[in-house]
N, C-alpha and C. Protein backbone atom coordinates (compact mmCIF):
# COMPACT_ATOMS: atom_id res chain seq x y z
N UNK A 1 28.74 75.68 75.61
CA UNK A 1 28.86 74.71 74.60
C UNK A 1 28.92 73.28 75.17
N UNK A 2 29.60 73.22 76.47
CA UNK A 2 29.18 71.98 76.98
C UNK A 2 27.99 71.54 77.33
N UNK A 3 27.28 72.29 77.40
CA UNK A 3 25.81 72.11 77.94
C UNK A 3 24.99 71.05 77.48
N UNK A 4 25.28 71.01 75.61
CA UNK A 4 25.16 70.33 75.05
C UNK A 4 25.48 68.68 74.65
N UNK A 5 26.40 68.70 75.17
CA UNK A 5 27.41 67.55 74.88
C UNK A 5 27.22 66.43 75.54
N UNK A 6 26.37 66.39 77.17
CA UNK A 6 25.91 65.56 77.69
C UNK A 6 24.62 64.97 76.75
N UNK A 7 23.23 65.69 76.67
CA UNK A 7 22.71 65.28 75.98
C UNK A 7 23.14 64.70 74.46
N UNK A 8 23.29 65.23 74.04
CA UNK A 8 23.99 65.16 72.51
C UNK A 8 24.63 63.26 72.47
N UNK A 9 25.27 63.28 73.81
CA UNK A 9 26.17 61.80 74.17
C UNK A 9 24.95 60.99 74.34
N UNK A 10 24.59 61.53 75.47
CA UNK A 10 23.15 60.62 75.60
C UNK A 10 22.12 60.08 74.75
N UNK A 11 21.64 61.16 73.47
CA UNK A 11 21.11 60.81 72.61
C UNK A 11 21.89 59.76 71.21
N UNK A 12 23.00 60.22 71.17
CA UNK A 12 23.91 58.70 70.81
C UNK A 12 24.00 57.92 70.88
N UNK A 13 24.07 57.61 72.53
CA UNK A 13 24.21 56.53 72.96
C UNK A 13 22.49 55.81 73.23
N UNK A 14 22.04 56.72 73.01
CA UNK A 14 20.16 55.93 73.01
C UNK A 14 20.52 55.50 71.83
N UNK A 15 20.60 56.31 70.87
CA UNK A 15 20.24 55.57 69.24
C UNK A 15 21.26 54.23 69.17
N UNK A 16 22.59 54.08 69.51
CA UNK A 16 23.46 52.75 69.40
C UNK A 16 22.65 52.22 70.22
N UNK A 17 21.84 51.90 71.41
CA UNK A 17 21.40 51.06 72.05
C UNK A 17 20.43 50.57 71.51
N UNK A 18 19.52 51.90 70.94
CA UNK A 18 17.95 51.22 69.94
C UNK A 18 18.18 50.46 68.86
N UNK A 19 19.51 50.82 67.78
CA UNK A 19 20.13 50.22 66.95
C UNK A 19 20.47 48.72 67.10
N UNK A 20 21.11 48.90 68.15
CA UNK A 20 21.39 47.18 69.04
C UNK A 20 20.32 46.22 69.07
N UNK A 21 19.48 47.02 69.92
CA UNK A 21 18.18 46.08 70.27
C UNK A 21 17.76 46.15 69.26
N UNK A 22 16.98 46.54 68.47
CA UNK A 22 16.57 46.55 66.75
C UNK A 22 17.21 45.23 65.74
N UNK A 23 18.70 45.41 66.15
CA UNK A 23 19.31 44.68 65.31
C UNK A 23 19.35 43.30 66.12
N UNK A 24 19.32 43.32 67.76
CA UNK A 24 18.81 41.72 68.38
C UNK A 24 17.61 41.10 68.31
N UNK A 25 16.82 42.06 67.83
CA UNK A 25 15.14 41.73 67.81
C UNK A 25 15.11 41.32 66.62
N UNK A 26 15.72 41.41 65.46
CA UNK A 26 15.45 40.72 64.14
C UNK A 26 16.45 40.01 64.15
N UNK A 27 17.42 39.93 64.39
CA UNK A 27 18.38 38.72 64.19
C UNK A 27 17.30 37.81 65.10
N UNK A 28 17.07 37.83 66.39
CA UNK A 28 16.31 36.76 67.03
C UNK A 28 15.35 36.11 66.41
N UNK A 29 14.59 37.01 65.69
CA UNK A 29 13.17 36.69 65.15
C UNK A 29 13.77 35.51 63.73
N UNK A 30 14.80 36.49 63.09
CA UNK A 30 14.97 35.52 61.69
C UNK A 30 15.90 34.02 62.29
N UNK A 31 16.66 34.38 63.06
CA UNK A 31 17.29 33.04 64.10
C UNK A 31 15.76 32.01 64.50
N UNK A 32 14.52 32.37 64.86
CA UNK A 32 13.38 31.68 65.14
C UNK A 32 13.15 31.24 63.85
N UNK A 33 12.60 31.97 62.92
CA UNK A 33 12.03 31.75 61.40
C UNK A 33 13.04 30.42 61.08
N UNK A 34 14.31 30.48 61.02
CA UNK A 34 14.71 29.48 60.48
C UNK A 34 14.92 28.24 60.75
N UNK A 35 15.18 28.16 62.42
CA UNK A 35 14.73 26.85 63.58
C UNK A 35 13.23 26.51 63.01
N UNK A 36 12.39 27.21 62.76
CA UNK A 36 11.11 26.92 62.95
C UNK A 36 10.78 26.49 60.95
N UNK A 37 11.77 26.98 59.99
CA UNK A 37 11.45 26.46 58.62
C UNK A 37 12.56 25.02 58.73
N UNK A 38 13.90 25.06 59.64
CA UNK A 38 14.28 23.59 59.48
C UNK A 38 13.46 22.66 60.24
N UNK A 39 12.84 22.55 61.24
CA UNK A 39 12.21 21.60 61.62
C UNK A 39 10.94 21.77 60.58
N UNK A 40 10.67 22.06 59.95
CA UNK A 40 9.31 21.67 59.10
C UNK A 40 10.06 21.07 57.99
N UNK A 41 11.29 21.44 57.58
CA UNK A 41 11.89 20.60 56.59
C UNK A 41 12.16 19.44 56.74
N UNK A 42 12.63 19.06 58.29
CA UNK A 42 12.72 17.79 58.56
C UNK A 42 11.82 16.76 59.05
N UNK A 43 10.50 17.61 59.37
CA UNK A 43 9.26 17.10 58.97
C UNK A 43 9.28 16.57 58.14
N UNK A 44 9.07 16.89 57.19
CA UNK A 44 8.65 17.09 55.83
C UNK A 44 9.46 15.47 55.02
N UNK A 45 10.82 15.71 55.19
CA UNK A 45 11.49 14.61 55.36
C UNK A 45 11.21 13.31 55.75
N UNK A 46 10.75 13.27 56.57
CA UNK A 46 10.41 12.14 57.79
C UNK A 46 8.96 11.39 56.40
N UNK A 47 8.49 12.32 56.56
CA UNK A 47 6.83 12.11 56.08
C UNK A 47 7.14 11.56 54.50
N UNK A 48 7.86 12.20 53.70
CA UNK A 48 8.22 11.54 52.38
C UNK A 48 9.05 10.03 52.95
N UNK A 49 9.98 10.03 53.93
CA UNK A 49 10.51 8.50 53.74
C UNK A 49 9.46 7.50 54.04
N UNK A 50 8.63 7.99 55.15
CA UNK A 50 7.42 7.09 55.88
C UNK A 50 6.52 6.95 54.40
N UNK A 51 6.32 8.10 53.63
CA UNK A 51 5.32 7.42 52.16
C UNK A 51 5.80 6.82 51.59
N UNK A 52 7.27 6.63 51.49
CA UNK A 52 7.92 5.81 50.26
C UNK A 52 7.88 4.17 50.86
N UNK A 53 8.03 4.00 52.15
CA UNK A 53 7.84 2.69 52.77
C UNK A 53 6.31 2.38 52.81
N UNK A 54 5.41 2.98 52.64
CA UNK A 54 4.00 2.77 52.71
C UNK A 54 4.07 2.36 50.97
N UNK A 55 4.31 3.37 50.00
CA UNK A 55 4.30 2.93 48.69
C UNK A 55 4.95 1.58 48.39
N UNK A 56 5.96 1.58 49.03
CA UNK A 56 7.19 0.16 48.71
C UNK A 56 6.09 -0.94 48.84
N UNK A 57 5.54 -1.11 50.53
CA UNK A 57 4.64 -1.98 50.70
C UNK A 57 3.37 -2.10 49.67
N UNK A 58 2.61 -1.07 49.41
CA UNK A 58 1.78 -0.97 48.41
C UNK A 58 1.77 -2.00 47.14
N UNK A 59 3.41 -1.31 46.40
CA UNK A 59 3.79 -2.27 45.37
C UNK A 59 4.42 -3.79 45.18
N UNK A 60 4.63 -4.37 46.68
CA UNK A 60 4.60 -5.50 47.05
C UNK A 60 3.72 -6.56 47.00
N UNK A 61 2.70 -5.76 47.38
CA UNK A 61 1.26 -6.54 47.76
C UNK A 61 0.84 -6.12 46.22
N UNK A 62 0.79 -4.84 45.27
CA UNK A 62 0.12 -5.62 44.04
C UNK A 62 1.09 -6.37 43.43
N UNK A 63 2.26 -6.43 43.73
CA UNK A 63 2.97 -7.23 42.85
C UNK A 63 2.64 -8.82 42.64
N UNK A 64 2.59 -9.41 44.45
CA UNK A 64 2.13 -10.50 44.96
C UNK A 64 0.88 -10.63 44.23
N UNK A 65 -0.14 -9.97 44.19
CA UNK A 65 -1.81 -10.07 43.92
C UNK A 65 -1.45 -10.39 42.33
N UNK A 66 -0.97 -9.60 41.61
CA UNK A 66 -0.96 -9.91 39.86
C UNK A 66 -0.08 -11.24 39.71
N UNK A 67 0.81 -11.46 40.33
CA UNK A 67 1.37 -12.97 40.28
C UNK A 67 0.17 -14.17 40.81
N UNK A 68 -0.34 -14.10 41.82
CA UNK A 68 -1.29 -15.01 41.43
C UNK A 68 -2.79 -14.95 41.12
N UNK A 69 -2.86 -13.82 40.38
CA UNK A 69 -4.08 -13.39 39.37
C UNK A 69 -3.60 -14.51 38.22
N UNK A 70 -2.02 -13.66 37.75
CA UNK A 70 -1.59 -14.48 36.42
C UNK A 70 -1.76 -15.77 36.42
N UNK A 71 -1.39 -16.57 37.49
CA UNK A 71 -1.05 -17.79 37.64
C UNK A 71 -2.42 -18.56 37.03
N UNK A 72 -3.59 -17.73 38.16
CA UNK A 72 -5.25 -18.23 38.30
C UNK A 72 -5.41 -18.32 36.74
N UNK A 73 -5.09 -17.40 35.83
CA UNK A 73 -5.43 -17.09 34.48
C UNK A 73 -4.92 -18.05 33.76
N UNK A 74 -3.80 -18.65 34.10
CA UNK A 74 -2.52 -19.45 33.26
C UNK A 74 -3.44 -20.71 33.16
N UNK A 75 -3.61 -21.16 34.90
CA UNK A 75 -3.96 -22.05 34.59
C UNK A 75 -5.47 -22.29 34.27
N UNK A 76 -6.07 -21.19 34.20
CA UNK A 76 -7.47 -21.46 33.56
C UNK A 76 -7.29 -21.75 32.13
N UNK A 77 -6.48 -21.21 31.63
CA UNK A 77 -6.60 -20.95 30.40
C UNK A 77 -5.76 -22.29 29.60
N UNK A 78 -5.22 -22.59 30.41
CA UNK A 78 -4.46 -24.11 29.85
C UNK A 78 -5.63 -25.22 30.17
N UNK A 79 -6.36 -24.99 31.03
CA UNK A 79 -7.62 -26.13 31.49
C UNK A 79 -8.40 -26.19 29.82
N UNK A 80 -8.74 -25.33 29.79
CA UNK A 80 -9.50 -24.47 28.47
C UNK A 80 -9.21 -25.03 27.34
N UNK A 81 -7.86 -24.76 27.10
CA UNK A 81 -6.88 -24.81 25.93
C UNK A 81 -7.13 -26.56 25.88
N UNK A 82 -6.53 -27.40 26.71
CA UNK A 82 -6.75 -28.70 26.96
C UNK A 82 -7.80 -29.12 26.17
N UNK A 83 -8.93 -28.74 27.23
CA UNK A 83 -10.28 -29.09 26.91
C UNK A 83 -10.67 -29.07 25.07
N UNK A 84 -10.36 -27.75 25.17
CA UNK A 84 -10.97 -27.54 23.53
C UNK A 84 -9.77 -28.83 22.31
N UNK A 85 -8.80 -28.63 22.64
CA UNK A 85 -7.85 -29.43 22.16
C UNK A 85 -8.57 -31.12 22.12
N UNK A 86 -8.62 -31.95 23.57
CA UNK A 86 -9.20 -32.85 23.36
C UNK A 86 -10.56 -33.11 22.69
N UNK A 87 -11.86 -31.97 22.47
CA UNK A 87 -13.02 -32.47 21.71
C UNK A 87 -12.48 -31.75 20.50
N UNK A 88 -11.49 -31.59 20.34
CA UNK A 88 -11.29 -31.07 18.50
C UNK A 88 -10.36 -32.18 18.14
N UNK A 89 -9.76 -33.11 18.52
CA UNK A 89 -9.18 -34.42 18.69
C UNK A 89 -9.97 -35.69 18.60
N UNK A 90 -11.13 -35.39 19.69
CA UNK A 90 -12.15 -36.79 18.96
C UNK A 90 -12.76 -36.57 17.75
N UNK A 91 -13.25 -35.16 18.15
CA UNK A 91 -14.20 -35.42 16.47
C UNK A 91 -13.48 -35.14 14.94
N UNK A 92 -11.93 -35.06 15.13
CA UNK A 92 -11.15 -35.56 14.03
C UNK A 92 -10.67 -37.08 14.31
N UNK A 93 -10.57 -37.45 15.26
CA UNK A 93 -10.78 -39.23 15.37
C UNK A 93 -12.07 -39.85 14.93
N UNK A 94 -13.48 -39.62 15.35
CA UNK A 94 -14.27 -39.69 14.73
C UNK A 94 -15.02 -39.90 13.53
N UNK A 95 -14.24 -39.03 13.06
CA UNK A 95 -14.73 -38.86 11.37
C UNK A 95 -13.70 -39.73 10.86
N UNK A 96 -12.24 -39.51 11.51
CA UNK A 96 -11.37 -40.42 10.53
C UNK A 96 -11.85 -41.81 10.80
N UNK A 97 -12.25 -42.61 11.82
CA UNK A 97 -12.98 -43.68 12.37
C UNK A 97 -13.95 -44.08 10.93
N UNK A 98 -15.20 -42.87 10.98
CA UNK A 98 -16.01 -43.07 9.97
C UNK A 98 -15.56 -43.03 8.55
N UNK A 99 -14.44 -42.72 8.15
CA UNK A 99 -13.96 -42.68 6.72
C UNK A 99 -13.17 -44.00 6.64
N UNK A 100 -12.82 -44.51 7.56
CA UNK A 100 -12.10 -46.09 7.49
C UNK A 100 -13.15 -47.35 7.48
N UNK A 101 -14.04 -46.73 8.15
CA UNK A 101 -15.35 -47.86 8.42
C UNK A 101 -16.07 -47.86 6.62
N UNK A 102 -15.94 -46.83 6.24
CA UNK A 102 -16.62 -46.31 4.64
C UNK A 102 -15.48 -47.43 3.55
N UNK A 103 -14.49 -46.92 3.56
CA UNK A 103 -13.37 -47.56 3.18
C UNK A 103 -13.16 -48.98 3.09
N UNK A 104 -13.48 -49.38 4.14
CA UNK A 104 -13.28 -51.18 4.73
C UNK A 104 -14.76 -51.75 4.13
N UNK A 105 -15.53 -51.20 4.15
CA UNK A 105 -17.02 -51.99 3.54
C UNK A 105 -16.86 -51.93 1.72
N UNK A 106 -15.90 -50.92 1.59
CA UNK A 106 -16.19 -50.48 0.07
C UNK A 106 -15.01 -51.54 -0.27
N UNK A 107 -14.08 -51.59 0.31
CA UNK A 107 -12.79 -53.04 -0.31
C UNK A 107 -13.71 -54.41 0.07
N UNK A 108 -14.53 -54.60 1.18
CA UNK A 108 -15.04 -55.99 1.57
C UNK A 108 -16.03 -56.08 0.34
N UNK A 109 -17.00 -54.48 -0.07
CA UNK A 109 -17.88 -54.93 -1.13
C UNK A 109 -17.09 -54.91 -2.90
N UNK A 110 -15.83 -55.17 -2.84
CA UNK A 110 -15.43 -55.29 -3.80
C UNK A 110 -14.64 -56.87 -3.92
N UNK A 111 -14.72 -56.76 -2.65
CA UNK A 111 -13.81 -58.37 -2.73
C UNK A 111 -14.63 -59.21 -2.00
N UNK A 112 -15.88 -59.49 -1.90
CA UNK A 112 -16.95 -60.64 -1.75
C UNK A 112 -17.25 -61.39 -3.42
N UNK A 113 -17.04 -60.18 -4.53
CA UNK A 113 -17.40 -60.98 -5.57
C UNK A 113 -16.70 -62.28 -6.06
N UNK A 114 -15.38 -61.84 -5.61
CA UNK A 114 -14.16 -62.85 -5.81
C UNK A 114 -14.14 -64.04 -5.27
């Protein structure tokens, strides 16, 4: 009956050892997997703050560009505004000019008879 008992131990003690290594070979591997998914997270990291400073700059520069788009526009459009303002100004000076000149001949041709 002892005969047995060596092997029997031996084969025990194989299986706790295969068990062991089994259980160091995947702990190692998932210990890798996860070194190897946090550094891609902190990749990953890196790369969103570096876009948000690329975007920041982005919206700087159109911000700058539509401020003096607006400006270019403002003041075109007041040049414009001006402009049209002063020839809609003479030619209501104009006419009122010509309705006083109408006026002044029509009192002089009423008061020459006198």
């Amino acid at each position: 009956m002892i005969e047995w008992l060596g092997p029997a131990v031996a084969l025990c003690c194989g299986i706790l050892l295969g068990a062991g290594a089994a259980t160091y070979f995947f702990i190692s591997r998932k210990s890798i997997a996860v070194a190897i998914a946090e550094t891609r997270l902190e990749e990953a990291h890196k790369n969103i703050e570096s876009q948000k400073v690329i975007l920041s700059e982005a919206q700087e520069k159109l911000s700058t560009t539509f401020q003096a788009l607006a400006g270019e526009a403002l003041k075109s459009n007041s040049t414009l505004f001006a402009e049209q303002a002063r020839q809609t100004l003479d030619a209501v000076l104009a006419e009122a000019r010509g309705d006083l000149g109408k006026k002044e001949e029509s009192i002089r041709g009423a008061v020459r008879p006198l």
